[in-house]
C-alpha atoms as a PDB file:
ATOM      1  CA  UNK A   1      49.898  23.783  62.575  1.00  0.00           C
ATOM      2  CA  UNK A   2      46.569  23.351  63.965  1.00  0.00           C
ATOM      3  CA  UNK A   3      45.025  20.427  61.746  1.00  0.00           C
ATOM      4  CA  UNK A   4      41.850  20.250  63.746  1.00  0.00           C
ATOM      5  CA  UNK A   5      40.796  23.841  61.797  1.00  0.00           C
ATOM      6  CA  UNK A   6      42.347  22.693  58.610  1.00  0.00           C
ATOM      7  CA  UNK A   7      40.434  19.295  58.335  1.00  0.00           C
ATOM      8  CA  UNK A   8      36.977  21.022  57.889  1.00  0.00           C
ATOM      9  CA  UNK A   9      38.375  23.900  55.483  1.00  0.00           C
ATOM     10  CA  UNK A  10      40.073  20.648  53.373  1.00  0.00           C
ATOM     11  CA  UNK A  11      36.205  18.845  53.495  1.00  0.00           C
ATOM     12  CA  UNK A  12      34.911  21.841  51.983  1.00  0.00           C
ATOM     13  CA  UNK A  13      37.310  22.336  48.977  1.00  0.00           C
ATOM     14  CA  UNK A  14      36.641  18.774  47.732  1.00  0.00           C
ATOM     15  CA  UNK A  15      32.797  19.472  47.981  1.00  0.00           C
ATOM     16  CA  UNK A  16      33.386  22.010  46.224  1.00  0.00           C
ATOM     17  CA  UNK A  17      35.746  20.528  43.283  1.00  0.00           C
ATOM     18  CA  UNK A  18      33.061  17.659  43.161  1.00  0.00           C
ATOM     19  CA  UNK A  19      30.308  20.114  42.407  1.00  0.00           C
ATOM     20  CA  UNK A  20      32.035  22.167  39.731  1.00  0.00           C
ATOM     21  CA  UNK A  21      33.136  18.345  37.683  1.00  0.00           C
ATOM     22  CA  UNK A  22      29.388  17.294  37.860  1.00  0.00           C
ATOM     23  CA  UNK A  23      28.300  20.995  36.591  1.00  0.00           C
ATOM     24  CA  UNK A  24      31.053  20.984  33.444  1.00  0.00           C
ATOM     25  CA  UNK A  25      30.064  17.099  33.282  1.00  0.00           C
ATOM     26  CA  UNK A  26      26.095  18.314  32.529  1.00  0.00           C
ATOM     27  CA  UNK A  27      27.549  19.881  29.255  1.00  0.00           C
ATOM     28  CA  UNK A  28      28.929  18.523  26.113  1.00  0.00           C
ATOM     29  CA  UNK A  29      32.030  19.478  23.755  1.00  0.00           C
ATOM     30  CA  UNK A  30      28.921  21.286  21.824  1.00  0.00           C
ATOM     31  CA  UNK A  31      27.143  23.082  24.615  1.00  0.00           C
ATOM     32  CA  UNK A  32      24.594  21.009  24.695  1.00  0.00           C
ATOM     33  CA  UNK A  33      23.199  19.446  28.306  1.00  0.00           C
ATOM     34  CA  UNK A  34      23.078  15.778  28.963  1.00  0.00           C
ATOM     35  CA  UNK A  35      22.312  13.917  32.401  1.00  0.00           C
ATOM     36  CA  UNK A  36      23.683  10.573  32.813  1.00  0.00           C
ATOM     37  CA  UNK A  37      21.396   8.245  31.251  1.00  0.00           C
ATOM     38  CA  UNK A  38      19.477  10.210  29.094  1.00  0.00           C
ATOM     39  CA  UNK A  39      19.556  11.665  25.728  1.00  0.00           C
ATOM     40  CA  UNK A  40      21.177  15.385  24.821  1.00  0.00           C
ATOM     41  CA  UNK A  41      18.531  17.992  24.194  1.00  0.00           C
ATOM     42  CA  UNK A  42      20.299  18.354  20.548  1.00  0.00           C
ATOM     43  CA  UNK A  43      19.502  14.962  19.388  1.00  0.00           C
ATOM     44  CA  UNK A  44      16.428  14.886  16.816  1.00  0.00           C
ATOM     45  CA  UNK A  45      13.973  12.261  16.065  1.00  0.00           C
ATOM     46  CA  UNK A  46      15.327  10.183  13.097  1.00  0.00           C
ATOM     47  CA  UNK A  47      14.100  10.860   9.368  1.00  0.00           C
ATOM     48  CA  UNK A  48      11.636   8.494   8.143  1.00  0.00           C
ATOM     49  CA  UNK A  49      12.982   5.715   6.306  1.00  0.00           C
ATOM     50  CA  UNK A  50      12.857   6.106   2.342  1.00  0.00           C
ATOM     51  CA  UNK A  51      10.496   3.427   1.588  1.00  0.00           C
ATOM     52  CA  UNK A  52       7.911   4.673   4.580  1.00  0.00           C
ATOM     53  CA  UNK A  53       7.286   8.110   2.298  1.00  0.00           C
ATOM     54  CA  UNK A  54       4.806   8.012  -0.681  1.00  0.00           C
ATOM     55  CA  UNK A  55       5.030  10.158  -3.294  1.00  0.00           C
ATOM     56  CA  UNK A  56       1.801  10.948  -6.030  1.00  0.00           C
ATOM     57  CA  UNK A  57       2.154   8.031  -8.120  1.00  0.00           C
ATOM     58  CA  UNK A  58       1.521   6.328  -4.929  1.00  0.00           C
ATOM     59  CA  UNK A  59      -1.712   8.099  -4.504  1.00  0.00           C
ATOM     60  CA  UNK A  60      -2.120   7.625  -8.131  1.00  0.00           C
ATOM     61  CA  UNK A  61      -1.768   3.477  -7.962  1.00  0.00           C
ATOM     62  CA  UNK A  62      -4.274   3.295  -5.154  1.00  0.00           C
ATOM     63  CA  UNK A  63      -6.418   6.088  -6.736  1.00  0.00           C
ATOM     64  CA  UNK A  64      -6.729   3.942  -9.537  1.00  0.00           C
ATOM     65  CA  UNK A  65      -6.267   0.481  -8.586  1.00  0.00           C
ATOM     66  CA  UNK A  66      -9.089   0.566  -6.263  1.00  0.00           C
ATOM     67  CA  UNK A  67     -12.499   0.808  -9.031  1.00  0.00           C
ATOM     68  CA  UNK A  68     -10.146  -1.248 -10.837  1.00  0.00           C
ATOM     69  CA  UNK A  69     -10.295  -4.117  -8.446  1.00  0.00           C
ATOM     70  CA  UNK A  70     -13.939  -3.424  -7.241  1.00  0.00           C
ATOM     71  CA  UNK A  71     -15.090  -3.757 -11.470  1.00  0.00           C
ATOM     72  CA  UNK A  72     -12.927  -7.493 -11.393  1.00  0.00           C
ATOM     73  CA  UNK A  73     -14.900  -8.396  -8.112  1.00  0.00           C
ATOM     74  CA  UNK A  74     -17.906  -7.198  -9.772  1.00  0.00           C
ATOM     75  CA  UNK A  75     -17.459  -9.371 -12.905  1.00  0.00           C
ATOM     76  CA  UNK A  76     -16.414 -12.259 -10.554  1.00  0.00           C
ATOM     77  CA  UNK A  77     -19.859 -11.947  -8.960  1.00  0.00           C
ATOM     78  CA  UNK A  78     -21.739 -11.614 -12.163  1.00  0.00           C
ATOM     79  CA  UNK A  79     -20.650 -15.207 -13.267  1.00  0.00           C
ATOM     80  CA  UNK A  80     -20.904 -16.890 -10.059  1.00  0.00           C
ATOM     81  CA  UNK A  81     -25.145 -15.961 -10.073  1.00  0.00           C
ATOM     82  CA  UNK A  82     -25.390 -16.407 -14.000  1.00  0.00           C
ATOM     83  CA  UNK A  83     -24.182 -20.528 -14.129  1.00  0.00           C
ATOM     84  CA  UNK A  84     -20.594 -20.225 -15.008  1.00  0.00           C
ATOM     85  CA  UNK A  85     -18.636 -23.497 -15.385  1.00  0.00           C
ATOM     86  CA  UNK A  86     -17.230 -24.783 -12.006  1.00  0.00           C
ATOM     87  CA  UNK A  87     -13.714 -24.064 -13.139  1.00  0.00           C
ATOM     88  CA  UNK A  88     -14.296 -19.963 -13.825  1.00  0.00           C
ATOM     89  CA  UNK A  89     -16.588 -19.812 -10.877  1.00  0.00           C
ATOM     90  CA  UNK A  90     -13.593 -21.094  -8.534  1.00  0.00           C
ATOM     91  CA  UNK A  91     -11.340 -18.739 -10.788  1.00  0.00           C
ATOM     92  CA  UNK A  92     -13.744 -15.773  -9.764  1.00  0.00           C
ATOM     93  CA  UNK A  93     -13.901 -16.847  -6.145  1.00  0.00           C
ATOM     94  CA  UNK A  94     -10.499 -16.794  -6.141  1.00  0.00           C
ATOM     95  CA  UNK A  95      -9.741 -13.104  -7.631  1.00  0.00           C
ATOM     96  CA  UNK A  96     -12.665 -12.012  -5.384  1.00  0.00           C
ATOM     97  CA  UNK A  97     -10.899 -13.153  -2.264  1.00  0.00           C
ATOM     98  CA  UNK A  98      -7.255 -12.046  -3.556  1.00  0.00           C
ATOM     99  CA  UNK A  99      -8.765  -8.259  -4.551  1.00  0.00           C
ATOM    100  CA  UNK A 100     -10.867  -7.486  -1.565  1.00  0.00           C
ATOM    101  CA  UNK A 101      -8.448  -7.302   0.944  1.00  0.00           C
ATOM    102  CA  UNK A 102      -6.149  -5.368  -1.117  1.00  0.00           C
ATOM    103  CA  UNK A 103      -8.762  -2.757  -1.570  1.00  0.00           C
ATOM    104  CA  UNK A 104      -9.041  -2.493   2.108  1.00  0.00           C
ATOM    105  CA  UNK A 105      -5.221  -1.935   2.499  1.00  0.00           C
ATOM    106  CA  UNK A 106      -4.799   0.855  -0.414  1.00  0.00           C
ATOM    107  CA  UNK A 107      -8.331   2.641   1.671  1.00  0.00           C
ATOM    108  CA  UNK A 108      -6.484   2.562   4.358  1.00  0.00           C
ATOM    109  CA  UNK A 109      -3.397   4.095   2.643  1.00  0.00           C
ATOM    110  CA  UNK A 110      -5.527   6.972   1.276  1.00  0.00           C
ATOM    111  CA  UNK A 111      -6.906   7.661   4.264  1.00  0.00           C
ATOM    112  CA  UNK A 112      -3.656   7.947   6.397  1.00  0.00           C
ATOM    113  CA  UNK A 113      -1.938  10.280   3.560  1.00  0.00           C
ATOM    114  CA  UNK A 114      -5.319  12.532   3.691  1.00  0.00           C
ATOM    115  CA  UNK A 115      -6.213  11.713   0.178  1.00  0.00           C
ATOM    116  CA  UNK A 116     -10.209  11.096  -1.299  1.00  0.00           C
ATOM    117  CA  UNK A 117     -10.850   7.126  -1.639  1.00  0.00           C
ATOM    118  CA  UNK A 118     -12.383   6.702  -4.708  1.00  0.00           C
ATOM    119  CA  UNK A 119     -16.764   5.551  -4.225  1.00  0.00           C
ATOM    120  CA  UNK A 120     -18.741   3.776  -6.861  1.00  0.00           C
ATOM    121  CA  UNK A 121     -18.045   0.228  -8.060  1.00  0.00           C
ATOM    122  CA  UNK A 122     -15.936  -0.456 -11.541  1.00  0.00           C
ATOM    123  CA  UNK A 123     -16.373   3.111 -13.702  1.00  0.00           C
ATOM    124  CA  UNK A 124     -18.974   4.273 -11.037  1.00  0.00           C
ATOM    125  CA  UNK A 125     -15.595   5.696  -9.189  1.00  0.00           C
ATOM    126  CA  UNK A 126     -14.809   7.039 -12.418  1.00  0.00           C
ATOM    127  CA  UNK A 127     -17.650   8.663 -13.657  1.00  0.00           C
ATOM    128  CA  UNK A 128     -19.991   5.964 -14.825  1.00  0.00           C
ATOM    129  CA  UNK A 129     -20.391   4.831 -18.588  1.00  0.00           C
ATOM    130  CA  UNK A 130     -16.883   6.335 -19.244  1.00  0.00           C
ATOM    131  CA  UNK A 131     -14.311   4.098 -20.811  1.00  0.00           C
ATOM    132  CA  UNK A 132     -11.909   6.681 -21.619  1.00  0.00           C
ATOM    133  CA  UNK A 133     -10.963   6.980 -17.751  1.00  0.00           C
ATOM    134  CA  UNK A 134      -7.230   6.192 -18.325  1.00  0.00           C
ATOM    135  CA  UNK A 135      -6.767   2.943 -16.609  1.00  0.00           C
ATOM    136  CA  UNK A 136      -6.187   0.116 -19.015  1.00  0.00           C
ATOM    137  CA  UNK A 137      -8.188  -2.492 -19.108  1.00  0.00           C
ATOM    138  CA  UNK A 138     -11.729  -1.369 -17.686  1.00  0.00           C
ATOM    139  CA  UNK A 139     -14.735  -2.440 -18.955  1.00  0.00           C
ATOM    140  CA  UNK A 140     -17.652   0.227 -19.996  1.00  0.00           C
ATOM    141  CA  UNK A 141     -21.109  -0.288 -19.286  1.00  0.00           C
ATOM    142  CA  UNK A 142     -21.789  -1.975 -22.697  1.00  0.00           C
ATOM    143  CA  UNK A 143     -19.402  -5.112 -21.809  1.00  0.00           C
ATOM    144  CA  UNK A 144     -20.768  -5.309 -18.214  1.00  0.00           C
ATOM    145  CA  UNK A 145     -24.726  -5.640 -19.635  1.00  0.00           C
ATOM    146  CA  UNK A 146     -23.346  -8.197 -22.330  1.00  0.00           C
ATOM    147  CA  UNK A 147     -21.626  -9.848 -19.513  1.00  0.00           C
ATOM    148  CA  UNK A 148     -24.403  -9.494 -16.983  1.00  0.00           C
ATOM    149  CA  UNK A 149     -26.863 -11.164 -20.446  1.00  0.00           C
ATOM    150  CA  UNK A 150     -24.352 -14.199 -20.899  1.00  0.00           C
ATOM    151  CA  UNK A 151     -24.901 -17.662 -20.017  1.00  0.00           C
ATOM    152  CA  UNK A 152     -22.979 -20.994 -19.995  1.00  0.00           C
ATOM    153  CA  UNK A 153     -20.439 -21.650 -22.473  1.00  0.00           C
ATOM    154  CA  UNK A 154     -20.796 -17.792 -23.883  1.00  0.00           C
ATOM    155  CA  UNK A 155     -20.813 -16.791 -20.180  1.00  0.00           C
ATOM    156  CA  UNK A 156     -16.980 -18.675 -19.352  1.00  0.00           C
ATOM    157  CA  UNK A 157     -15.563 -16.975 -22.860  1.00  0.00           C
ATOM    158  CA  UNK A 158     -16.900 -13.806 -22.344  1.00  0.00           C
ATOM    159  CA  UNK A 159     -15.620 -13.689 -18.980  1.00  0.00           C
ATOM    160  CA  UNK A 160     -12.236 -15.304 -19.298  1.00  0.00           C
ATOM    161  CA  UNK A 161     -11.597 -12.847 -22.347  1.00  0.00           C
ATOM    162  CA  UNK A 162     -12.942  -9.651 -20.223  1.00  0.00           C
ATOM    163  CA  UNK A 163     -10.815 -10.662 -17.654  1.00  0.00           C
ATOM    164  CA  UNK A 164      -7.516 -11.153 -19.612  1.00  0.00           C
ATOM    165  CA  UNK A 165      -7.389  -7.801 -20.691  1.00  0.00           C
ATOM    166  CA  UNK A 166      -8.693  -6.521 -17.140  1.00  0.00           C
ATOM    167  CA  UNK A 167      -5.858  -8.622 -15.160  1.00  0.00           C
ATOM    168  CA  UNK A 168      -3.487  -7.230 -18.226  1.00  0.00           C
ATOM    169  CA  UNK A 169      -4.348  -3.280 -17.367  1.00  0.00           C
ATOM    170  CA  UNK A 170      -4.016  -3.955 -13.870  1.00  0.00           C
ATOM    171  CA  UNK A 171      -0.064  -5.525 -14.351  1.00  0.00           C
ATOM    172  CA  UNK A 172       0.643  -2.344 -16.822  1.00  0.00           C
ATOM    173  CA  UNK A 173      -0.577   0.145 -13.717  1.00  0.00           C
ATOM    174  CA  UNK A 174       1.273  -2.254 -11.099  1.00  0.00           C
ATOM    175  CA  UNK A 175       4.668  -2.344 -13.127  1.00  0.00           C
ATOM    176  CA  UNK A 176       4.253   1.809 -13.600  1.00  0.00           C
ATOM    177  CA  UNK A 177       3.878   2.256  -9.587  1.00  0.00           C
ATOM    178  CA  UNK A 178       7.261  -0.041  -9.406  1.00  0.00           C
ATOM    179  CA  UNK A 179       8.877   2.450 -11.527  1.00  0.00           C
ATOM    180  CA  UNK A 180       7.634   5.464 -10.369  1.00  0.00           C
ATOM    181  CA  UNK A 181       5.944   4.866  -6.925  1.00  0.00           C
ATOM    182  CA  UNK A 182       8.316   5.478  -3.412  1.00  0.00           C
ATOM    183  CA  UNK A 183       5.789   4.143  -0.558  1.00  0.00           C
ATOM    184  CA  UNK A 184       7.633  -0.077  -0.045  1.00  0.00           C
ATOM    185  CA  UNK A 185       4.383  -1.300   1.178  1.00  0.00           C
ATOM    186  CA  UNK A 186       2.502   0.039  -2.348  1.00  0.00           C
ATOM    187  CA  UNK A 187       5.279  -1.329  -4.584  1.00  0.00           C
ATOM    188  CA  UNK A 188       5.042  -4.742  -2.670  1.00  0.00           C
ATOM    189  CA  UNK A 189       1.688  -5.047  -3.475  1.00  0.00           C
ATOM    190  CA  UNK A 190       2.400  -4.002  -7.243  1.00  0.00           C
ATOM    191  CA  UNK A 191       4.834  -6.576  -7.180  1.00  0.00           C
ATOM    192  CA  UNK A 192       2.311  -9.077  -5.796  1.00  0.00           C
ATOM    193  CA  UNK A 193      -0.292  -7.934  -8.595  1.00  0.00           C
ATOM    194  CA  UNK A 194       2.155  -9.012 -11.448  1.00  0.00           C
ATOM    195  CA  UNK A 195       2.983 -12.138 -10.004  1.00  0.00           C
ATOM    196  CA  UNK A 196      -0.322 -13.189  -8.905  1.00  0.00           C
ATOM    197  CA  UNK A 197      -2.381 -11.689 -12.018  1.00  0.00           C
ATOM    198  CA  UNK A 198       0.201 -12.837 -14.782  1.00  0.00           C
ATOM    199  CA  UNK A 199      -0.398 -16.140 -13.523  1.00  0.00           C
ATOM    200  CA  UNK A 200      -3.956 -15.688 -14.209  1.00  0.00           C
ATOM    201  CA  UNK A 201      -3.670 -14.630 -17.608  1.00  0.00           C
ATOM    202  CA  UNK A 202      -2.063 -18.027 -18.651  1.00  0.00           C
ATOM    203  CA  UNK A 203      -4.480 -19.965 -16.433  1.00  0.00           C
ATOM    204  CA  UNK A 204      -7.726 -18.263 -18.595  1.00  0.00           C
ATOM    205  CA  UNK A 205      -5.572 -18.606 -21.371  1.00  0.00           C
ATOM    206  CA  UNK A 206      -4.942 -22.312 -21.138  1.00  0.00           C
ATOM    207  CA  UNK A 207      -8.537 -22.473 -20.001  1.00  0.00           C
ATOM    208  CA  UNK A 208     -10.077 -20.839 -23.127  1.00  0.00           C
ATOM    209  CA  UNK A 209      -7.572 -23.405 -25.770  1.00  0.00           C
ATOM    210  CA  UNK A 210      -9.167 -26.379 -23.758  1.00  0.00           C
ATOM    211  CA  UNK A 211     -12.740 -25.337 -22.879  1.00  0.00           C
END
């Protein structure tokens, strides 16, 4: 047997037998092609996460939430230039630095989701003058010129009592987007508006027995 002629036919068989495993090896059980170190072509991108998706009561919340917060800052300003107390001017500082930013986040919601942020300050974004805008809690152009007319004492109980029943709409529209809202980040910050605001309302409340 001449082995010199067989040696090169044996070479070529196992090239051969080598190529055909790494072909078969290139597909899966499915049919689908994979190289080593990479991903099949049948895998998809993962669904988004539950909480990452917003549904219209999200839109809703921030729809609403935002005139909402811009009418509180707006009273909050009102009583710092008309000689509040020290105590409900820090109060007002304070709700004017809490609400801000939280406008700024649910704009920035809207605008990501392709939904209309709401212009105008307090019932401006609502249609100005109307109190029958279906958030709880507003105030209507009368109470923000009896507001606006106030000073000292009369100026700390009108805006303490005002404010109650503001910071008390706001907790009814932040427990209804925990119910009904789907977007985590939104219901976080509903859950941070009852926290934060109910804690308010028996601050003023203790502040209007005692002043």
């Amino acid at each position: 047997m001449n082995t010199n002629r067989s040696l090169p036919r044996r070479a070529a068989l196992a090239a051969t037998a080598v190529a055909a495993g790494l072909v078969l090896a290139a597909y899966g059980s499915d049919g689908s092609t994979s190289v080593a170190g990479t991903i099949p072509a049948t895998v998809t991108a993962p669904e988004p996460a539950e909480t990452d998706r917003h549904n219209q009561a999200d839109v809703t919340f921030a729809q609403e939430m935002i005139p909402h917060h811009r009418q509180a800052i707006l009273m909050s300003d009102m009583v710092a230039a008309h000689g509040a107390s020290a105590q409900v001017k820090a109060l007002a500082e304070k709700i004017r630095k809490a609400q801000g930013p939280e406008i700024e986040t649910m704009s920035g919601w809207l605008k990501a989701w392709g939904e209309k942020v709401p212009a105008g300050i307090g019932m401006d974004a609502m249609g100005h003058g109307d109190d029958d805008s279906g958030m709880p809690g507003m105030m209507d152009d009368r109470d923000l010129n009896r507001l606006g007319h106030a000073r000292g004492n009369a100026l700390d109980t009108m805006f303490l009592t005002m404010m109650i029943k503001h910071h008390e709409g706001a907790v009814d529209m932040a427990k209804t987007e925990k119910r009904q809202g789907t977007y985590g980040p939104a219901k976080d910050l509903a859950d941070d508006i009852v926290t934060s605001q109910t804690a308010e309302i028996a601050q003023m409340r203790t502040m209007l027995r005692t002043g």
